[in-house]
PDB file of N, CA and C in Angstrom:
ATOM      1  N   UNK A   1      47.254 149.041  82.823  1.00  0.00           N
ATOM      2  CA  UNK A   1      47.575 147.890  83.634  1.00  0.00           C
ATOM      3  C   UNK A   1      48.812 148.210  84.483  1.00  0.00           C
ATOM      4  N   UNK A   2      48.835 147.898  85.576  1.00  0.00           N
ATOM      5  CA  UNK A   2      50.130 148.245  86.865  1.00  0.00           C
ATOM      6  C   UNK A   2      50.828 147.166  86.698  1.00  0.00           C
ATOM      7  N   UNK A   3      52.053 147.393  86.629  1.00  0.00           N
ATOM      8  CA  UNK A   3      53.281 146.688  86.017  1.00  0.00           C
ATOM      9  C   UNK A   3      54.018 147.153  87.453  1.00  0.00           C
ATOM     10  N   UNK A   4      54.706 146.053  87.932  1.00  0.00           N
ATOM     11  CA  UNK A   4      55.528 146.539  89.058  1.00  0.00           C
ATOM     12  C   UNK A   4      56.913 146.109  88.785  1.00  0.00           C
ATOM     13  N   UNK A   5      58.234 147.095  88.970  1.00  0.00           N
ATOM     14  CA  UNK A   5      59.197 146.615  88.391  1.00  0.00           C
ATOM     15  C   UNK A   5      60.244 145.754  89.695  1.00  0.00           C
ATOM     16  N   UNK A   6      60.918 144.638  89.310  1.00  0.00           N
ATOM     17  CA  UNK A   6      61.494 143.821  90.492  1.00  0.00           C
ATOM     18  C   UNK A   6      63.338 143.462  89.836  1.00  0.00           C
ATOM     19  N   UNK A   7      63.975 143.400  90.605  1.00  0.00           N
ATOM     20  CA  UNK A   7      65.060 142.591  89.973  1.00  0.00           C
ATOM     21  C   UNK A   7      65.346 140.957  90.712  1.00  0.00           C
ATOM     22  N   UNK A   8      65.794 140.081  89.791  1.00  0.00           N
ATOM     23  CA  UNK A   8      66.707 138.387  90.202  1.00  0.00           C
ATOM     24  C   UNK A   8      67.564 139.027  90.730  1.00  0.00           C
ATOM     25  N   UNK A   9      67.802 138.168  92.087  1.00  0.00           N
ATOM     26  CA  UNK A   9      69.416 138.353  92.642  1.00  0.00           C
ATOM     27  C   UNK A   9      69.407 136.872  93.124  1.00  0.00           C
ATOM     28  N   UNK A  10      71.033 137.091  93.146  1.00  0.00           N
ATOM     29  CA  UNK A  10      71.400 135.711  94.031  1.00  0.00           C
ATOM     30  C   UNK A  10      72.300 136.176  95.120  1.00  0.00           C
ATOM     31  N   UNK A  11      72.993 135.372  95.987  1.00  0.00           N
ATOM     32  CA  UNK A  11      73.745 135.643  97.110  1.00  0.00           C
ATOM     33  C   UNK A  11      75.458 135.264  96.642  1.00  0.00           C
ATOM     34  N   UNK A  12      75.755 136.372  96.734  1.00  0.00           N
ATOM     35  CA  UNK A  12      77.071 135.360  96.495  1.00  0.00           C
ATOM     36  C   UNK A  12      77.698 135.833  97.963  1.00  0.00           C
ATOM     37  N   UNK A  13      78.610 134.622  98.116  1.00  0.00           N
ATOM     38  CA  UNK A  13      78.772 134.296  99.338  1.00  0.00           C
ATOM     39  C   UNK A  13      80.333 134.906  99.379  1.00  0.00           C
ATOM     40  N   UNK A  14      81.248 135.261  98.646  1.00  0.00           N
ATOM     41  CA  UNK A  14      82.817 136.121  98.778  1.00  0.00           C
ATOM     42  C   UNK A  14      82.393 137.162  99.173  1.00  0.00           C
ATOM     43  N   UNK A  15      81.271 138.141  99.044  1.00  0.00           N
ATOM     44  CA  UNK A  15      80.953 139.147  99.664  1.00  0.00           C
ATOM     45  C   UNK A  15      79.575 139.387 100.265  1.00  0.00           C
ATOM     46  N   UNK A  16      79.292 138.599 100.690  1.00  0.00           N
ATOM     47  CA  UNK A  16      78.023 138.286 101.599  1.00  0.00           C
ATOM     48  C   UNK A  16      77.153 139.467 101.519  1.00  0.00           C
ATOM     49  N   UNK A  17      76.193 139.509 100.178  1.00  0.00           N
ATOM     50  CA  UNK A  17      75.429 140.100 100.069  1.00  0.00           C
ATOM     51  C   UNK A  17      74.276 139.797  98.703  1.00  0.00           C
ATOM     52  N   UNK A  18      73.376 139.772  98.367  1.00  0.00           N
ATOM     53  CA  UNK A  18      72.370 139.840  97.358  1.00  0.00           C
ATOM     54  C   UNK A  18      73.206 140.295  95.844  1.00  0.00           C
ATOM     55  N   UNK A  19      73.331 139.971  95.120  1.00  0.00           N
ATOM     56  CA  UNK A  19      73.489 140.639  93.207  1.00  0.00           C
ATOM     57  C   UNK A  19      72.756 140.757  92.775  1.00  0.00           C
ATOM     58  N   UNK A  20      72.160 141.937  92.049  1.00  0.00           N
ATOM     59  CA  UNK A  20      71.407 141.988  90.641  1.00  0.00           C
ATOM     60  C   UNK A  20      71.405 141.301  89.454  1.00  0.00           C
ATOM     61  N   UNK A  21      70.959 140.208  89.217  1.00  0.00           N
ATOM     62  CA  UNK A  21      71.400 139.379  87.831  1.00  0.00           C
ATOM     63  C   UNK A  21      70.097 139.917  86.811  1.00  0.00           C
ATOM     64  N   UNK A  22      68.877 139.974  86.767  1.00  0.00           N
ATOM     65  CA  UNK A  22      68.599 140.817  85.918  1.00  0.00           C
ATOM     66  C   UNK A  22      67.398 141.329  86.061  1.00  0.00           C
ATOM     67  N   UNK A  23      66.580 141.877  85.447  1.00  0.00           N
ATOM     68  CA  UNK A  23      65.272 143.243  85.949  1.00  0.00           C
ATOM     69  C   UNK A  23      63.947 142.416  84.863  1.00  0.00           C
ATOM     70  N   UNK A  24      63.146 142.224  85.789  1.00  0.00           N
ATOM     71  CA  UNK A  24      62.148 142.539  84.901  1.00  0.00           C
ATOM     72  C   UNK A  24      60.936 143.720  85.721  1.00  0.00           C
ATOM     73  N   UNK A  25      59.551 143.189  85.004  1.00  0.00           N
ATOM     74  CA  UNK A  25      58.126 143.796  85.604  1.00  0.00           C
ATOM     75  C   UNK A  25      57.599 142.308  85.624  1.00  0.00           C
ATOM     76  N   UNK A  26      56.564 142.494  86.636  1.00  0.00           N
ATOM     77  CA  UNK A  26      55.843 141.530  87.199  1.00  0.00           C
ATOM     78  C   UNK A  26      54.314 142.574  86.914  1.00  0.00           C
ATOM     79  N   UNK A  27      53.382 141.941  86.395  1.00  0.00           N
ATOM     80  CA  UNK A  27      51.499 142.070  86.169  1.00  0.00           C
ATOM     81  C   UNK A  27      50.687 141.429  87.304  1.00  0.00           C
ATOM     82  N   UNK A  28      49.378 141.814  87.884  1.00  0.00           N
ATOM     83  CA  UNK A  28      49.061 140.901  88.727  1.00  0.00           C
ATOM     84  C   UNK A  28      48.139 139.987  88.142  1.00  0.00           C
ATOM     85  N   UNK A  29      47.561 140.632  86.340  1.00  0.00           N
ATOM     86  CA  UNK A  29      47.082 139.996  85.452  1.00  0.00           C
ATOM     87  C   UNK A  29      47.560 139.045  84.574  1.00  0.00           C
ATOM     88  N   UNK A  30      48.891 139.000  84.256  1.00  0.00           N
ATOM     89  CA  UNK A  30      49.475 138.817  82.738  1.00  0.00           C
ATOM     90  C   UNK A  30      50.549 138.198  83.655  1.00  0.00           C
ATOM     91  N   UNK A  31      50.835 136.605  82.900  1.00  0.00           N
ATOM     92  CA  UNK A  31      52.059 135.716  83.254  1.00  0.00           C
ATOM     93  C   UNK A  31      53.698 136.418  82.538  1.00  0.00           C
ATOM     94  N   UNK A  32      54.436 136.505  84.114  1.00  0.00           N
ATOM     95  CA  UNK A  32      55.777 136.758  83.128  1.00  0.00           C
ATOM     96  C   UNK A  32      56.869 135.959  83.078  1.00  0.00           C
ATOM     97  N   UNK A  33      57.587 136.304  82.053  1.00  0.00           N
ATOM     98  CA  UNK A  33      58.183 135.165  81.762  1.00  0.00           C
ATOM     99  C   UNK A  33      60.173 136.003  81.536  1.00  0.00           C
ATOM    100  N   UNK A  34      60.594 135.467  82.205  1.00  0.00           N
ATOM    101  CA  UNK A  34      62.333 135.403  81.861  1.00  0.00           C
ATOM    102  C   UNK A  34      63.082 134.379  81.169  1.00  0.00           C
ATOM    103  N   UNK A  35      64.109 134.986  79.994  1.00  0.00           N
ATOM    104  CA  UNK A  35      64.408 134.080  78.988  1.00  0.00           C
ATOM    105  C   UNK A  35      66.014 133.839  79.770  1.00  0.00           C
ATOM    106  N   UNK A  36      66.394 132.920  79.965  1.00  0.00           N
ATOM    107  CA  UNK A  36      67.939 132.839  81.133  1.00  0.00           C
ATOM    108  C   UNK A  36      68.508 132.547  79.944  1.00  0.00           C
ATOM    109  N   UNK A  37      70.152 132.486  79.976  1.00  0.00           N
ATOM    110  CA  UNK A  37      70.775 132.289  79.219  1.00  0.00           C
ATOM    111  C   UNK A  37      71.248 130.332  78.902  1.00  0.00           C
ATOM    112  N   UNK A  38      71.725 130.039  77.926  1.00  0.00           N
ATOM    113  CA  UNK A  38      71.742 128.607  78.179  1.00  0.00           C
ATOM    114  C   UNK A  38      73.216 128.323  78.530  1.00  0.00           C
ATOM    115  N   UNK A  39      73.502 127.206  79.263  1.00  0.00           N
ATOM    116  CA  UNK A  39      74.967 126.729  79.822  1.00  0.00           C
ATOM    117  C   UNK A  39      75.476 126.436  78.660  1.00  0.00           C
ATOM    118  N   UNK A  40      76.348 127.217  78.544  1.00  0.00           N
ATOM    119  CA  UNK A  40      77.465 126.911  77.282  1.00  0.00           C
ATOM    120  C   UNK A  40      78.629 127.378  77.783  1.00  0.00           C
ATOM    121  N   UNK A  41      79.962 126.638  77.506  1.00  0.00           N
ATOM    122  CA  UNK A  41      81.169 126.564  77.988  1.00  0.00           C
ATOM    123  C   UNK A  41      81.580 128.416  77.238  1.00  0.00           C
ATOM    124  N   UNK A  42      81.304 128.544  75.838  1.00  0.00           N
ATOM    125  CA  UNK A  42      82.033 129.606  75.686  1.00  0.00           C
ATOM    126  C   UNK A  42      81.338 131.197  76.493  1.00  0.00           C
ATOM    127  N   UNK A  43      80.453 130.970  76.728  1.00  0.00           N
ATOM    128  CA  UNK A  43      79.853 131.973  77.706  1.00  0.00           C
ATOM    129  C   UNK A  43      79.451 132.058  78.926  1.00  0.00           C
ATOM    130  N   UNK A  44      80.282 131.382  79.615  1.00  0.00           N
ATOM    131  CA  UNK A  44      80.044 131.307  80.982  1.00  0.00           C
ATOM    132  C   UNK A  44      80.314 132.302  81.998  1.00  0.00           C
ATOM    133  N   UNK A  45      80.685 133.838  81.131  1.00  0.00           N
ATOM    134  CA  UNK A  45      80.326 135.167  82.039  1.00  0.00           C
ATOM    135  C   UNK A  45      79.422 135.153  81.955  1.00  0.00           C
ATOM    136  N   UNK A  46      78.283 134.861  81.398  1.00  0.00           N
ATOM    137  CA  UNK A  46      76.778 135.028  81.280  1.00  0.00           C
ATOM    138  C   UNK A  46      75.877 134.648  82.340  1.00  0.00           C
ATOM    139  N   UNK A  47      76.492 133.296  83.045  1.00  0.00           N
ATOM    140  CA  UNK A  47      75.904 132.717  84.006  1.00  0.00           C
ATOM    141  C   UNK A  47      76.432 133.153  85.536  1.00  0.00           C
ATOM    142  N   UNK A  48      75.485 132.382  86.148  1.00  0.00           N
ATOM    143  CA  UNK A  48      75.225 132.528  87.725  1.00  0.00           C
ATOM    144  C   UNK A  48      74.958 131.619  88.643  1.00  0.00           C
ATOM    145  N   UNK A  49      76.127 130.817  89.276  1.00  0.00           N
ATOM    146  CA  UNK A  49      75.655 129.594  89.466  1.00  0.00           C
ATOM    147  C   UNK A  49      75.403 129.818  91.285  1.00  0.00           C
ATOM    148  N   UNK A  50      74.313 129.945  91.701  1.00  0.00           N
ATOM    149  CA  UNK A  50      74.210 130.187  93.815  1.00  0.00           C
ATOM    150  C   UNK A  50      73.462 129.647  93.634  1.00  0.00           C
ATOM    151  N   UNK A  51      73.294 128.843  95.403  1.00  0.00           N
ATOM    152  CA  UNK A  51      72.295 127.963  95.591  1.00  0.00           C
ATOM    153  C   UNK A  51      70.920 128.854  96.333  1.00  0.00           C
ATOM    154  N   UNK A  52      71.052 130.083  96.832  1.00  0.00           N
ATOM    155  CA  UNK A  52      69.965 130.990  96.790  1.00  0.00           C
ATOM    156  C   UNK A  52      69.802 132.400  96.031  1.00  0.00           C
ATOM    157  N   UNK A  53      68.311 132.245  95.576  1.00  0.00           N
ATOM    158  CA  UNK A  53      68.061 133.372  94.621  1.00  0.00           C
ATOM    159  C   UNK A  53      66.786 134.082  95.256  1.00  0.00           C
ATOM    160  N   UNK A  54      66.816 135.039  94.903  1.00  0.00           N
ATOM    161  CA  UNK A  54      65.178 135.621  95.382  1.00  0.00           C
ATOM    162  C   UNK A  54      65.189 136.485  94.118  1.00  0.00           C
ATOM    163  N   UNK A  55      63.408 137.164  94.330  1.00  0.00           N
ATOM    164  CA  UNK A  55      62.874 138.255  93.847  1.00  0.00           C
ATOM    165  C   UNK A  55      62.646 139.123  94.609  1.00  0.00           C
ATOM    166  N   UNK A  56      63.330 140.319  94.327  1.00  0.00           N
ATOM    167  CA  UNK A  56      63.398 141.563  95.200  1.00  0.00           C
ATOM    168  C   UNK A  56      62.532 142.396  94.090  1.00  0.00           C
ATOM    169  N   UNK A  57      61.050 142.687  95.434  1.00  0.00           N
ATOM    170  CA  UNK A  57      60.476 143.770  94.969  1.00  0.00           C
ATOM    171  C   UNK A  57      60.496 145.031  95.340  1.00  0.00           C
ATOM    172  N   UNK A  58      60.969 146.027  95.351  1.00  0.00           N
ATOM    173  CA  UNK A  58      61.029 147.206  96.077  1.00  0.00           C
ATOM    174  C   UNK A  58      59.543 147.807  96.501  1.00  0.00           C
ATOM    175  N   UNK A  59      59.862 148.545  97.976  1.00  0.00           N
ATOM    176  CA  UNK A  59      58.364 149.397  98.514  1.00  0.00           C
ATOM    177  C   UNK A  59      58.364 150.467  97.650  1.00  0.00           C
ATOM    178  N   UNK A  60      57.438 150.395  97.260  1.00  0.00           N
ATOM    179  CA  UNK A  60      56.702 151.920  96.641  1.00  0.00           C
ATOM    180  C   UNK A  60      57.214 153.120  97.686  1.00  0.00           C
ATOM    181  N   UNK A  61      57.021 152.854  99.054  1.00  0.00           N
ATOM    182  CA  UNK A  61      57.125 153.658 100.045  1.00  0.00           C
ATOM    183  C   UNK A  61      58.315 154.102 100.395  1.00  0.00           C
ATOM    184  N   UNK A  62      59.174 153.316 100.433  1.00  0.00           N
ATOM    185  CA  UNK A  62      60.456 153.174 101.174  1.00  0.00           C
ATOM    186  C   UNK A  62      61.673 153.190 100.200  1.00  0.00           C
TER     187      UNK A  62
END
């Protein structure tokens, strides 16, 4: 089965560019699923709070 690998980013806006927040694979068969972390005050390096996010898939090609 072809598994294509992608990473979450968001934008952060102090340096106006895309972040890596975390990696998965995407199936064109099989639902995937990301487990996020939950809002809790004592771990809030964990989180990521932007109002835009994408999925960046990379070209095979490029």
């Amino acid at each position: 089965m072809l598994q294509v690998a992608c990473r979450l980013q968001y934008w952060e806006g102090l340096i106006q560019q895309f972040v890596d927040y975390a990696e998965m694979s995407l199936s064109e068969n099989d639902v995937s699923e990301m487990v996020l972390p939950e809002v809790r005050h004592a771990d809030s390096r964990d989180l990521a709070a932007a109002q835009i996010w994408r999925l960046n898939i990379p070209n095979p090609e490029g």
